[in-house]
PDB file of N, CA and C in Angstrom:
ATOM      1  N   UNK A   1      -7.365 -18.955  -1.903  1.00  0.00           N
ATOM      2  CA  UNK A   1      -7.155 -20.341  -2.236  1.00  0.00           C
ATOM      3  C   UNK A   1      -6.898 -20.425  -3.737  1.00  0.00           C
ATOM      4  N   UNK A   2      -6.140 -20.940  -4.333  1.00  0.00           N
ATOM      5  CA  UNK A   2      -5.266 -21.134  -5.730  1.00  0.00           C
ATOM      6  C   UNK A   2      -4.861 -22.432  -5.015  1.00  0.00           C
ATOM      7  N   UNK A   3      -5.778 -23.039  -6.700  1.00  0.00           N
ATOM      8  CA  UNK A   3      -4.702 -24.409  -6.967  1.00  0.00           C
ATOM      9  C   UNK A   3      -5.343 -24.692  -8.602  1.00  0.00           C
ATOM     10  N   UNK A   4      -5.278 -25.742  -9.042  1.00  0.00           N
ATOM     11  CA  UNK A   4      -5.227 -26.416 -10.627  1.00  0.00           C
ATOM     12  C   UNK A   4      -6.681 -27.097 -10.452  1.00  0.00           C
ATOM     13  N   UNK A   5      -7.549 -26.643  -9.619  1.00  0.00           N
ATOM     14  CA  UNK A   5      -9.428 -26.977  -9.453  1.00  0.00           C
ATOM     15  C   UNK A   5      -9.776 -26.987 -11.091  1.00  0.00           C
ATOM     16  N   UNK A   6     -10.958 -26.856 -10.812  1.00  0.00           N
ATOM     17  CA  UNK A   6     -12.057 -26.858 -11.822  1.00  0.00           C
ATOM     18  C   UNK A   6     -12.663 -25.226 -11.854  1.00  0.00           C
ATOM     19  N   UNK A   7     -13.052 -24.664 -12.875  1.00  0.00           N
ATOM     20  CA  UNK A   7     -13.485 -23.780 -13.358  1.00  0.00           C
ATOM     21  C   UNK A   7     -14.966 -23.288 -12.257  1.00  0.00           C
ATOM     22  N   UNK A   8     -15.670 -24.357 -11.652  1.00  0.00           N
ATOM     23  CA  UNK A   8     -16.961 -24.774 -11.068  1.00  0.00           C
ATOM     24  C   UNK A   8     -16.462 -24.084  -9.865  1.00  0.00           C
ATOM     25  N   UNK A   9     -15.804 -24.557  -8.857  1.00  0.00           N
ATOM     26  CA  UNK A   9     -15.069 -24.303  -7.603  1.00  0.00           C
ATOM     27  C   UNK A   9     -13.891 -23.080  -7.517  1.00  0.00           C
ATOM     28  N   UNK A  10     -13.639 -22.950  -8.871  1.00  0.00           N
ATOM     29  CA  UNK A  10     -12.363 -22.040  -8.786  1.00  0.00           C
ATOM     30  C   UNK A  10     -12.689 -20.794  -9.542  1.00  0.00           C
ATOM     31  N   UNK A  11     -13.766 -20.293  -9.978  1.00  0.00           N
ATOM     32  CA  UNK A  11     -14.373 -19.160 -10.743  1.00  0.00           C
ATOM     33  C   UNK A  11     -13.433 -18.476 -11.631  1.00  0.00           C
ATOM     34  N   UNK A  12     -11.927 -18.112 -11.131  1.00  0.00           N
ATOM     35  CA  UNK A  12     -11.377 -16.782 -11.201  1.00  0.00           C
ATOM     36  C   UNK A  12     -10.116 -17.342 -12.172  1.00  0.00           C
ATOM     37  N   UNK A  13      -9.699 -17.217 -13.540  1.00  0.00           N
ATOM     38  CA  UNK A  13      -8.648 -17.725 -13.624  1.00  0.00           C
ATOM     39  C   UNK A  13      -7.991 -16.331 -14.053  1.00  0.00           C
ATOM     40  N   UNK A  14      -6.382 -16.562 -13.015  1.00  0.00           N
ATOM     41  CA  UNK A  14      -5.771 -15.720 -13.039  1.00  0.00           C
ATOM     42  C   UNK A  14      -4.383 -16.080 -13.563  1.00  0.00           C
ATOM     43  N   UNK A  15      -3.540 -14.873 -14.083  1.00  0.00           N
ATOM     44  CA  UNK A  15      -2.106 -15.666 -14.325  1.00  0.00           C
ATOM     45  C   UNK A  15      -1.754 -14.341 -13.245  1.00  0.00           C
ATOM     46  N   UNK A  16      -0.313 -15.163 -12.501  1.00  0.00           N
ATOM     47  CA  UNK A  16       0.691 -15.080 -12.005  1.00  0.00           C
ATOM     48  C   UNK A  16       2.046 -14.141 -12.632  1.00  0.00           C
ATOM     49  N   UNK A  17       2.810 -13.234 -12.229  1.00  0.00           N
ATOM     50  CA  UNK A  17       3.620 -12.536 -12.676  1.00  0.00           C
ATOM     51  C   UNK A  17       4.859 -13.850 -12.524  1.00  0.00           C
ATOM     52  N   UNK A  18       5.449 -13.984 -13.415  1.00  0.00           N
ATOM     53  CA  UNK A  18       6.680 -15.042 -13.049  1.00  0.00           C
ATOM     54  C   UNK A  18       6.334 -16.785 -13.402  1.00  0.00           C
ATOM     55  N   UNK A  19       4.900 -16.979 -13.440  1.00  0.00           N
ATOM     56  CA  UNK A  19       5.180 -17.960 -13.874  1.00  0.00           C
ATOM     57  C   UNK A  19       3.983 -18.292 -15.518  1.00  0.00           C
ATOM     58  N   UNK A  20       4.674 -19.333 -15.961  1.00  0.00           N
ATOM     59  CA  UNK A  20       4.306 -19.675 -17.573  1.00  0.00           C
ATOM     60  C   UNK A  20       2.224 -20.071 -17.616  1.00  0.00           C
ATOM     61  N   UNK A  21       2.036 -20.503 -16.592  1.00  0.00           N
ATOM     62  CA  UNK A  21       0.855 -21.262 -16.613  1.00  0.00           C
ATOM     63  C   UNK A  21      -0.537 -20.548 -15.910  1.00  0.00           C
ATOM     64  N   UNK A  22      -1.276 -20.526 -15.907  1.00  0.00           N
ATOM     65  CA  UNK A  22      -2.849 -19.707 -15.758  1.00  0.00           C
ATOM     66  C   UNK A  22      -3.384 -20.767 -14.254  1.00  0.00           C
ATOM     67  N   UNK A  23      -3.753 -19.893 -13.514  1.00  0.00           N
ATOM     68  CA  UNK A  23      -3.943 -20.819 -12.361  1.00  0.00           C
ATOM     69  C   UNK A  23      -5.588 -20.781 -11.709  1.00  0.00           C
ATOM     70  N   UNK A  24      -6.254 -21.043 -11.086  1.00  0.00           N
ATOM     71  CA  UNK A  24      -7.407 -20.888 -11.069  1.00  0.00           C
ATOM     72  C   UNK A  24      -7.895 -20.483  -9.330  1.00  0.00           C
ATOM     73  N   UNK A  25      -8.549 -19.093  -8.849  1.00  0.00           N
ATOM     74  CA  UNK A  25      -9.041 -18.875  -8.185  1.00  0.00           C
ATOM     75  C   UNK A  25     -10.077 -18.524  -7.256  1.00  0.00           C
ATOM     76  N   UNK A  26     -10.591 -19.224  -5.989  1.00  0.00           N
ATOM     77  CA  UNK A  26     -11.853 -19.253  -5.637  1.00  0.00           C
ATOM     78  C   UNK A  26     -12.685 -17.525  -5.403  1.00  0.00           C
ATOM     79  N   UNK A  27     -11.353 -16.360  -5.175  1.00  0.00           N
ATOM     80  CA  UNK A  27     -11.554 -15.584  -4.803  1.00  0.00           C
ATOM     81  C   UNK A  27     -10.184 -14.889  -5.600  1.00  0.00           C
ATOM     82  N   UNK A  28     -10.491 -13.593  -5.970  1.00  0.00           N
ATOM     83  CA  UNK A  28      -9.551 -12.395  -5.783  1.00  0.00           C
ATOM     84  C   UNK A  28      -9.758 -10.950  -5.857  1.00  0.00           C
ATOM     85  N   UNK A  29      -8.937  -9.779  -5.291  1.00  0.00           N
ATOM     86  CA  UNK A  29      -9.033  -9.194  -5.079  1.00  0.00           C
ATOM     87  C   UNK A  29      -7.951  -8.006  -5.305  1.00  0.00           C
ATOM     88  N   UNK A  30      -8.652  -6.433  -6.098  1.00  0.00           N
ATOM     89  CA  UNK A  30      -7.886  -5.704  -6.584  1.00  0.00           C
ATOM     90  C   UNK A  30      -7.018  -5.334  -5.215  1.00  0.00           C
ATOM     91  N   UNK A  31      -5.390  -4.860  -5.764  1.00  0.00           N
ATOM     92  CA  UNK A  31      -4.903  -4.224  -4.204  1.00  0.00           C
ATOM     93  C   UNK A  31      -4.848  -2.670  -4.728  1.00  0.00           C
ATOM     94  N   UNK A  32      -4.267  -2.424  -6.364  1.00  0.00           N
ATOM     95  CA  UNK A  32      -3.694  -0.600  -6.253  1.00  0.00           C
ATOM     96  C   UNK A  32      -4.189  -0.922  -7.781  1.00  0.00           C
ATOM     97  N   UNK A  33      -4.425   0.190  -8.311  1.00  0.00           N
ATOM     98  CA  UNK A  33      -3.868   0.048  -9.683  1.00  0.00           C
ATOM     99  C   UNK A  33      -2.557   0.444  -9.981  1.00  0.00           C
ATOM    100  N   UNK A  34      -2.370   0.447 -11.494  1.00  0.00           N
ATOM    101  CA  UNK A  34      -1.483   0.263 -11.922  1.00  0.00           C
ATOM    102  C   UNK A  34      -0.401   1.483 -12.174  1.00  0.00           C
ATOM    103  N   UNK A  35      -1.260   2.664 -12.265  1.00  0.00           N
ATOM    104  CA  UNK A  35      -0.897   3.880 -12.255  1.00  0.00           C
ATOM    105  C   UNK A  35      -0.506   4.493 -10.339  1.00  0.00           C
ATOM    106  N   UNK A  36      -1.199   3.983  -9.779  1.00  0.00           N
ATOM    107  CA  UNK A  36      -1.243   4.475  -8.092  1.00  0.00           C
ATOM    108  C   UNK A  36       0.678   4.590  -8.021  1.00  0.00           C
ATOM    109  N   UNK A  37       0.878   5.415  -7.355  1.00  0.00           N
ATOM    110  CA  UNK A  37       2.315   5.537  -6.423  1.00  0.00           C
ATOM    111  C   UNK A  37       2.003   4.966  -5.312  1.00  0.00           C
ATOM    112  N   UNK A  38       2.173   3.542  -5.540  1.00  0.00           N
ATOM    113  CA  UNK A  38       2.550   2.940  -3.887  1.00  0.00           C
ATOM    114  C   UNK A  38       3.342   2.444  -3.109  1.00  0.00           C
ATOM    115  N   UNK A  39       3.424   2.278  -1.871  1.00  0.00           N
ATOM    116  CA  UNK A  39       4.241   1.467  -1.115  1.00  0.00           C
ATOM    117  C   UNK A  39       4.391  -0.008  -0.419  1.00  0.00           C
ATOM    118  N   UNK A  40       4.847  -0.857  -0.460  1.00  0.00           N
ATOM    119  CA  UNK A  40       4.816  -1.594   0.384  1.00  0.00           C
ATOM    120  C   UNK A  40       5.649  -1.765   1.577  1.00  0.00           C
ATOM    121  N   UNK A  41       4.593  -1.617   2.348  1.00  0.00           N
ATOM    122  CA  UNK A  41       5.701  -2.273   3.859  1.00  0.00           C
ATOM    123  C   UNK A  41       5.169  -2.866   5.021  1.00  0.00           C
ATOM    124  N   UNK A  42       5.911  -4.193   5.320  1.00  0.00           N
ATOM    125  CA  UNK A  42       5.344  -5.279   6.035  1.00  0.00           C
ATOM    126  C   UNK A  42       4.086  -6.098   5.850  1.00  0.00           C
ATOM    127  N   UNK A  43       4.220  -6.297   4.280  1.00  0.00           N
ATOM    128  CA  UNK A  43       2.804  -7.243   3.696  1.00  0.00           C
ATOM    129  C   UNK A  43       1.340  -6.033   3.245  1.00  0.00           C
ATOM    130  N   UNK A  44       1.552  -4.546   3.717  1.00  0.00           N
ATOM    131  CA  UNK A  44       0.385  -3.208   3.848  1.00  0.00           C
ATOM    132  C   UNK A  44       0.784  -2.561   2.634  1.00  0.00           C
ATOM    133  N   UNK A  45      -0.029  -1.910   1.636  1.00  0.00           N
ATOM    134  CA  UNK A  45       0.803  -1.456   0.511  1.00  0.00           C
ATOM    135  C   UNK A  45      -0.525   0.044   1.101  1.00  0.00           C
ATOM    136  N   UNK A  46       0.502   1.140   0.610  1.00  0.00           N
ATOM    137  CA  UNK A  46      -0.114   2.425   1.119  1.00  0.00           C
ATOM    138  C   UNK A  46      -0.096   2.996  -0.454  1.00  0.00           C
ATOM    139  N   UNK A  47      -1.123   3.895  -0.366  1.00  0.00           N
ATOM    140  CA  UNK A  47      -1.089   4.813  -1.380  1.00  0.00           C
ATOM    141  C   UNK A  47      -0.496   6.128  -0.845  1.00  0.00           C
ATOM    142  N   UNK A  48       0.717   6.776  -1.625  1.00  0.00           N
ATOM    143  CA  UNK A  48       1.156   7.683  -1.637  1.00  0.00           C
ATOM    144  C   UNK A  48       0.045   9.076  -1.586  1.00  0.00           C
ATOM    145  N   UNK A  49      -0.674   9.186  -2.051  1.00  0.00           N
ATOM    146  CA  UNK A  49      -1.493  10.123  -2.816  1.00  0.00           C
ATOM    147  C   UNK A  49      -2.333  10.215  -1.651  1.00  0.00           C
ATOM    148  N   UNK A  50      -2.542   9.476  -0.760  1.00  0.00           N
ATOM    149  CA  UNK A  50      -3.642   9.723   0.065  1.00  0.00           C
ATOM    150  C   UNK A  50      -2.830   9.607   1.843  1.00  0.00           C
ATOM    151  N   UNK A  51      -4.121  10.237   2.658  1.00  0.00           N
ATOM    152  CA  UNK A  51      -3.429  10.642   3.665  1.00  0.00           C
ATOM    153  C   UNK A  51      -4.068   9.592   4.838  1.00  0.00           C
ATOM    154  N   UNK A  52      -3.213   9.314   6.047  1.00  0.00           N
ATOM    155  CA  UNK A  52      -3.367   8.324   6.909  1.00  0.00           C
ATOM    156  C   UNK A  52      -3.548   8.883   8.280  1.00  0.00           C
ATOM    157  N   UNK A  53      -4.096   8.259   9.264  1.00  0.00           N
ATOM    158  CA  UNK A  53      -4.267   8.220  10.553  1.00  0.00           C
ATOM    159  C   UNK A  53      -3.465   7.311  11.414  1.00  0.00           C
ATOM    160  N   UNK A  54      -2.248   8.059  11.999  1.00  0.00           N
ATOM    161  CA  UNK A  54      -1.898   7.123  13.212  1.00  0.00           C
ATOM    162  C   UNK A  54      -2.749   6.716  14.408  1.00  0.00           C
ATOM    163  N   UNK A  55      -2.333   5.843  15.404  1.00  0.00           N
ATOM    164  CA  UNK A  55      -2.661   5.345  16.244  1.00  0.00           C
ATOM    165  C   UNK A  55      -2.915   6.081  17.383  1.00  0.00           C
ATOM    166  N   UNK A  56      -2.868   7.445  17.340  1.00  0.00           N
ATOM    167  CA  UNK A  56      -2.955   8.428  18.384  1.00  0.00           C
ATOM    168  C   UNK A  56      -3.940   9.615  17.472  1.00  0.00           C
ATOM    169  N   UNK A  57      -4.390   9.315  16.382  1.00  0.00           N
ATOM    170  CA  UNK A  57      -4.833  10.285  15.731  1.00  0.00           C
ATOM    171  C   UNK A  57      -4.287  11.436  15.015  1.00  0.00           C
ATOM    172  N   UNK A  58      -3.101  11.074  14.981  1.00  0.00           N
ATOM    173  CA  UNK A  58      -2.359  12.493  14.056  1.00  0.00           C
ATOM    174  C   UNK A  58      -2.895  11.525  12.360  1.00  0.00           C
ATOM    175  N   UNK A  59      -2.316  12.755  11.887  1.00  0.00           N
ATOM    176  CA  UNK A  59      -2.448  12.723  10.295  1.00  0.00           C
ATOM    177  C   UNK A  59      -1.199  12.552   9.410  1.00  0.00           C
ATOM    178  N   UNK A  60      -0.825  11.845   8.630  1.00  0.00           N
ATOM    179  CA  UNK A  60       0.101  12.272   8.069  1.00  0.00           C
ATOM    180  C   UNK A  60       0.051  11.951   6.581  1.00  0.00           C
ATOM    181  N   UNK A  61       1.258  12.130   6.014  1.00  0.00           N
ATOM    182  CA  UNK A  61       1.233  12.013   4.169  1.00  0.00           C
ATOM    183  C   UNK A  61       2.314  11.693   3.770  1.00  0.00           C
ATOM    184  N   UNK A  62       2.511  11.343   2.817  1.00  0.00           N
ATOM    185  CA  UNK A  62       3.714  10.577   2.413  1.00  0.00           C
ATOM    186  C   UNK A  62       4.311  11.185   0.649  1.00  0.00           C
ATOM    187  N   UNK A  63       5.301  10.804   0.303  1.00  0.00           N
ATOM    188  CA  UNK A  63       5.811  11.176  -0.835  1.00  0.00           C
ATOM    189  C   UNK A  63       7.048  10.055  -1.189  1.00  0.00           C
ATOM    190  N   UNK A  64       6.960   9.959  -2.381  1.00  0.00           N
ATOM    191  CA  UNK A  64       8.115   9.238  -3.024  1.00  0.00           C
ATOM    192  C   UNK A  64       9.686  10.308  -3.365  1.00  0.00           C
ATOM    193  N   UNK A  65      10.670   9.857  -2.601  1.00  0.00           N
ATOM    194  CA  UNK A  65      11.769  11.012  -3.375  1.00  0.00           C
ATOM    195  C   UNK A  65      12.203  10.033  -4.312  1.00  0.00           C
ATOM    196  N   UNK A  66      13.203  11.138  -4.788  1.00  0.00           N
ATOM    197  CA  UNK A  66      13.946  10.859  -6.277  1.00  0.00           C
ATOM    198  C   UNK A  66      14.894   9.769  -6.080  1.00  0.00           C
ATOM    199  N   UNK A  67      15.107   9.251  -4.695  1.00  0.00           N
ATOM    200  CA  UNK A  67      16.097   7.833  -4.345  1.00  0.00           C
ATOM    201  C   UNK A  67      15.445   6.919  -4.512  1.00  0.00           C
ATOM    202  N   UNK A  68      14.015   7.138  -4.589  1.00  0.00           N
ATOM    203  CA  UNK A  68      13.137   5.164  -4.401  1.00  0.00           C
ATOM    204  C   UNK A  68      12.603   5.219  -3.258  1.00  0.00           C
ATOM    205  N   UNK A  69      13.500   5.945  -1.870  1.00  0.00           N
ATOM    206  CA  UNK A  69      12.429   6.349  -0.536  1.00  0.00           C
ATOM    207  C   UNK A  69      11.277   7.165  -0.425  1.00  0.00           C
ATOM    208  N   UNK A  70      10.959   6.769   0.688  1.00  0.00           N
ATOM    209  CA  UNK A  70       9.425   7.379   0.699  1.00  0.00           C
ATOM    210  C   UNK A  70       9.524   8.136   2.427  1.00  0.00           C
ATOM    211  N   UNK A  71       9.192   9.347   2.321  1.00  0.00           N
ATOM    212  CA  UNK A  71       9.284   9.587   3.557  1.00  0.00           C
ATOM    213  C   UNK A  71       7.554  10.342   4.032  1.00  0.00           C
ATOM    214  N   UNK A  72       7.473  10.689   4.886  1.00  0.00           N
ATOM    215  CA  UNK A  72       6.209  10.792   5.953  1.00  0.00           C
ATOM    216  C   UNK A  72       6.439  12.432   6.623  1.00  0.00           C
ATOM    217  N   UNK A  73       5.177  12.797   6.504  1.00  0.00           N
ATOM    218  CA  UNK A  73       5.398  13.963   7.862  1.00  0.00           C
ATOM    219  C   UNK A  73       3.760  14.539   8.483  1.00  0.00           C
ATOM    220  N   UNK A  74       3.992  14.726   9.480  1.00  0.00           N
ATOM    221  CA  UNK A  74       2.473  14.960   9.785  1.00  0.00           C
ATOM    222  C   UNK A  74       1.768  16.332   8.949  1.00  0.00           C
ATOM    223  N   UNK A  75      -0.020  16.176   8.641  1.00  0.00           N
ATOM    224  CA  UNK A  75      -0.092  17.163   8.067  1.00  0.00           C
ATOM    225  C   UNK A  75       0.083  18.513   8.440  1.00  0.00           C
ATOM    226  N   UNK A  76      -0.065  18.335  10.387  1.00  0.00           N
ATOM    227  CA  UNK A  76       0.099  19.635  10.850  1.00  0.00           C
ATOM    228  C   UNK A  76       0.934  20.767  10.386  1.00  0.00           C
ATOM    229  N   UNK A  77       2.401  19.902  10.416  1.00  0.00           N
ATOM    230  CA  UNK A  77       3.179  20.934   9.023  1.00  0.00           C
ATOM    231  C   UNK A  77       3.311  20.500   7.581  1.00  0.00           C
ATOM    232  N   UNK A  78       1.826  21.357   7.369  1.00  0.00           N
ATOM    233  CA  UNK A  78       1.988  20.946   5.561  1.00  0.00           C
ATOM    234  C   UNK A  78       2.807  21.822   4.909  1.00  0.00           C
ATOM    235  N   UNK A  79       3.633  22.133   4.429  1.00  0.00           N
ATOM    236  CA  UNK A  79       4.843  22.683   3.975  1.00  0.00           C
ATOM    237  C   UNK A  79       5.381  21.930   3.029  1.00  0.00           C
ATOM    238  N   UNK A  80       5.995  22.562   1.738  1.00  0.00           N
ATOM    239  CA  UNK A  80       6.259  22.173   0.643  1.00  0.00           C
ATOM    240  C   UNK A  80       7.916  21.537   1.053  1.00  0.00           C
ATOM    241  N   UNK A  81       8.563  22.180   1.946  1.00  0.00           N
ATOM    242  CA  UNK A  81       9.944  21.919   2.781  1.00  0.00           C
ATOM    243  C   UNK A  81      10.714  20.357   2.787  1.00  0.00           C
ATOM    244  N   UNK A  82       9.449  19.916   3.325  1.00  0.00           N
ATOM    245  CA  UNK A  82       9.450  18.538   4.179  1.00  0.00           C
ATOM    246  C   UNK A  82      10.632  18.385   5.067  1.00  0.00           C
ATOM    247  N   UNK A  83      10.570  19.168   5.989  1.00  0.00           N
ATOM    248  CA  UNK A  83      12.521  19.293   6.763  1.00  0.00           C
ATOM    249  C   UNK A  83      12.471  18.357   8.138  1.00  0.00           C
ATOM    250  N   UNK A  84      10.868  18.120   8.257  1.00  0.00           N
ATOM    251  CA  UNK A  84      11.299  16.810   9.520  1.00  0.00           C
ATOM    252  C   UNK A  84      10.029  15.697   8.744  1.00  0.00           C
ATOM    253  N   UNK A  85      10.761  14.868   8.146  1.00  0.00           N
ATOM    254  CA  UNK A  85      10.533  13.681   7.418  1.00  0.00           C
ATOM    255  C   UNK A  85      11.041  12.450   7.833  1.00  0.00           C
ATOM    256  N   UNK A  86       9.915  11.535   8.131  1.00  0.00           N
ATOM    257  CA  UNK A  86      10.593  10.191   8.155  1.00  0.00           C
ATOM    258  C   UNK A  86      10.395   9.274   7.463  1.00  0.00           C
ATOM    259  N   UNK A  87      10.806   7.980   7.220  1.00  0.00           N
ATOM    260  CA  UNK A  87      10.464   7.274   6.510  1.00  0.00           C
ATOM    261  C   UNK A  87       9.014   6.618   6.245  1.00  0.00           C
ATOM    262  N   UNK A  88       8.586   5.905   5.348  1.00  0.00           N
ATOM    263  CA  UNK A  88       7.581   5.065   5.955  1.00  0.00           C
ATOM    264  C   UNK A  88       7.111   4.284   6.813  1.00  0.00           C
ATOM    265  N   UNK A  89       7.950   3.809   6.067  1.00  0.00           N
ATOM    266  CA  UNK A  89       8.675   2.039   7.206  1.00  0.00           C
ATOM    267  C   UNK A  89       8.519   3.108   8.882  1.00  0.00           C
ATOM    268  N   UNK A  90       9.163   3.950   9.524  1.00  0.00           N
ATOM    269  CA  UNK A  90       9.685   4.173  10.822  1.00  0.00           C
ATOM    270  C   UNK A  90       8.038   4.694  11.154  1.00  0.00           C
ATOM    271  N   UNK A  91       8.094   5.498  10.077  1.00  0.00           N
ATOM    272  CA  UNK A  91       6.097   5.910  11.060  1.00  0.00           C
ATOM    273  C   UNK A  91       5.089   4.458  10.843  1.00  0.00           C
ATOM    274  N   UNK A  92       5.243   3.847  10.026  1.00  0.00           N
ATOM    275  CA  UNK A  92       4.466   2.561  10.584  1.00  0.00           C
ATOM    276  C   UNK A  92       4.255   1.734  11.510  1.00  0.00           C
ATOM    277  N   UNK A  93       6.402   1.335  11.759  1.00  0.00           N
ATOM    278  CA  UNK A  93       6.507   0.508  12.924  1.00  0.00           C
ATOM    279  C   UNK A  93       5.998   1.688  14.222  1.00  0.00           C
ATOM    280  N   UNK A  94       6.625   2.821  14.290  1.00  0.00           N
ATOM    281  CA  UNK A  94       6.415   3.331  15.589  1.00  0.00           C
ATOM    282  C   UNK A  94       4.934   3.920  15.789  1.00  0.00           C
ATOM    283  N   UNK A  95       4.289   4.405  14.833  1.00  0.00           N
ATOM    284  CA  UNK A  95       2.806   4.773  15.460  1.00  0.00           C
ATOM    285  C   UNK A  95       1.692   4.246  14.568  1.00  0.00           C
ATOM    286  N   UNK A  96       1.725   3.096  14.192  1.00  0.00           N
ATOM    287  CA  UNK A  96       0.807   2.550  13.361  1.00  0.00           C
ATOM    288  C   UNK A  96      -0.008   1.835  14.893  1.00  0.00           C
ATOM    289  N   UNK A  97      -1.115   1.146  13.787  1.00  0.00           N
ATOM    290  CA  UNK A  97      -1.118   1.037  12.677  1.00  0.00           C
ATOM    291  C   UNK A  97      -2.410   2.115  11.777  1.00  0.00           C
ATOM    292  N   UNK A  98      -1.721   2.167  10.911  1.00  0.00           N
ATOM    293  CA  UNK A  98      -2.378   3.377  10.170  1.00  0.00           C
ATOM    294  C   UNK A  98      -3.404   3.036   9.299  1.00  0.00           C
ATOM    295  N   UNK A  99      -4.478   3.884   9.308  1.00  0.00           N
ATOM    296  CA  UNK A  99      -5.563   3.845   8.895  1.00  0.00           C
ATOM    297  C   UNK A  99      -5.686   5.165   7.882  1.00  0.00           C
ATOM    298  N   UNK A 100      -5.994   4.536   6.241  1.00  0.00           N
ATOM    299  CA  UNK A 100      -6.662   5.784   5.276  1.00  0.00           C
ATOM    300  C   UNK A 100      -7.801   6.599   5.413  1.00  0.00           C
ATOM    301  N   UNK A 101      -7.340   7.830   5.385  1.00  0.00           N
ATOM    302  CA  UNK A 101      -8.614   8.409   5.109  1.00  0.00           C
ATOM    303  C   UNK A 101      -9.286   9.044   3.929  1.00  0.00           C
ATOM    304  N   UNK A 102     -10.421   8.419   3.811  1.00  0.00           N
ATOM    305  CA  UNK A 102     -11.052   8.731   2.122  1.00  0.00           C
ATOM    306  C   UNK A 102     -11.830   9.966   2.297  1.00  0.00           C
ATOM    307  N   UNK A 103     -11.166  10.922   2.352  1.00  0.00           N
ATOM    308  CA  UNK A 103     -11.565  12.467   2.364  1.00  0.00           C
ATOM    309  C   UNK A 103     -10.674  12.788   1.782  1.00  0.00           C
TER     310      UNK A 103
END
């Protein structure tokens, strides 16, 4: 909730990327820092650096290439190669939804 409240009700004053004015919030919350390699896709921002659980229990990991894409491969073949890679985006929609694992 953001709106132009009171300091009392609105605890959090935050500014906005894009706009001129300081806005005030009841709640907020870190998503990545600033240094993290991340992704966004479909509103979910993933950390590159860390590894995920599909919906069937495989594992997989992700990397940024030198185009701006990000592609995926399970860890089973961890290999420096990456020769069957998919995107993010395609392992999300098709075997998400994916869950981090903090190990």
């Amino acid at each position: 909730m953001i709106g132009y409240g009171s300091c009392t009700l609105h605890r959090f004053r935050v500014r906005v990327e894009g706009r001129s004015t300081w806005l005030w919030a009841a709640e907020v919350e870190r998503i990545a820092d600033a240094s993290a390699d991340t992704y966004t896709h479909d509103g979910a921002t993933y950390d590159l650096s860390a590894r995920y659980k599909d919906k069937d229990g495989d594992i997989w990991r992700f990397r940024r290439c030198a185009d701006g894409t990000t592609e995926g491969q399970l860890s089973a073949w961890d290999t420096d190669r990456w020769s069957s890679a998919y995107s993010l985006a395609y392992v999300a929609s098709r075997y998400g939804p994916l869950t981090r694992i903090n190990s």
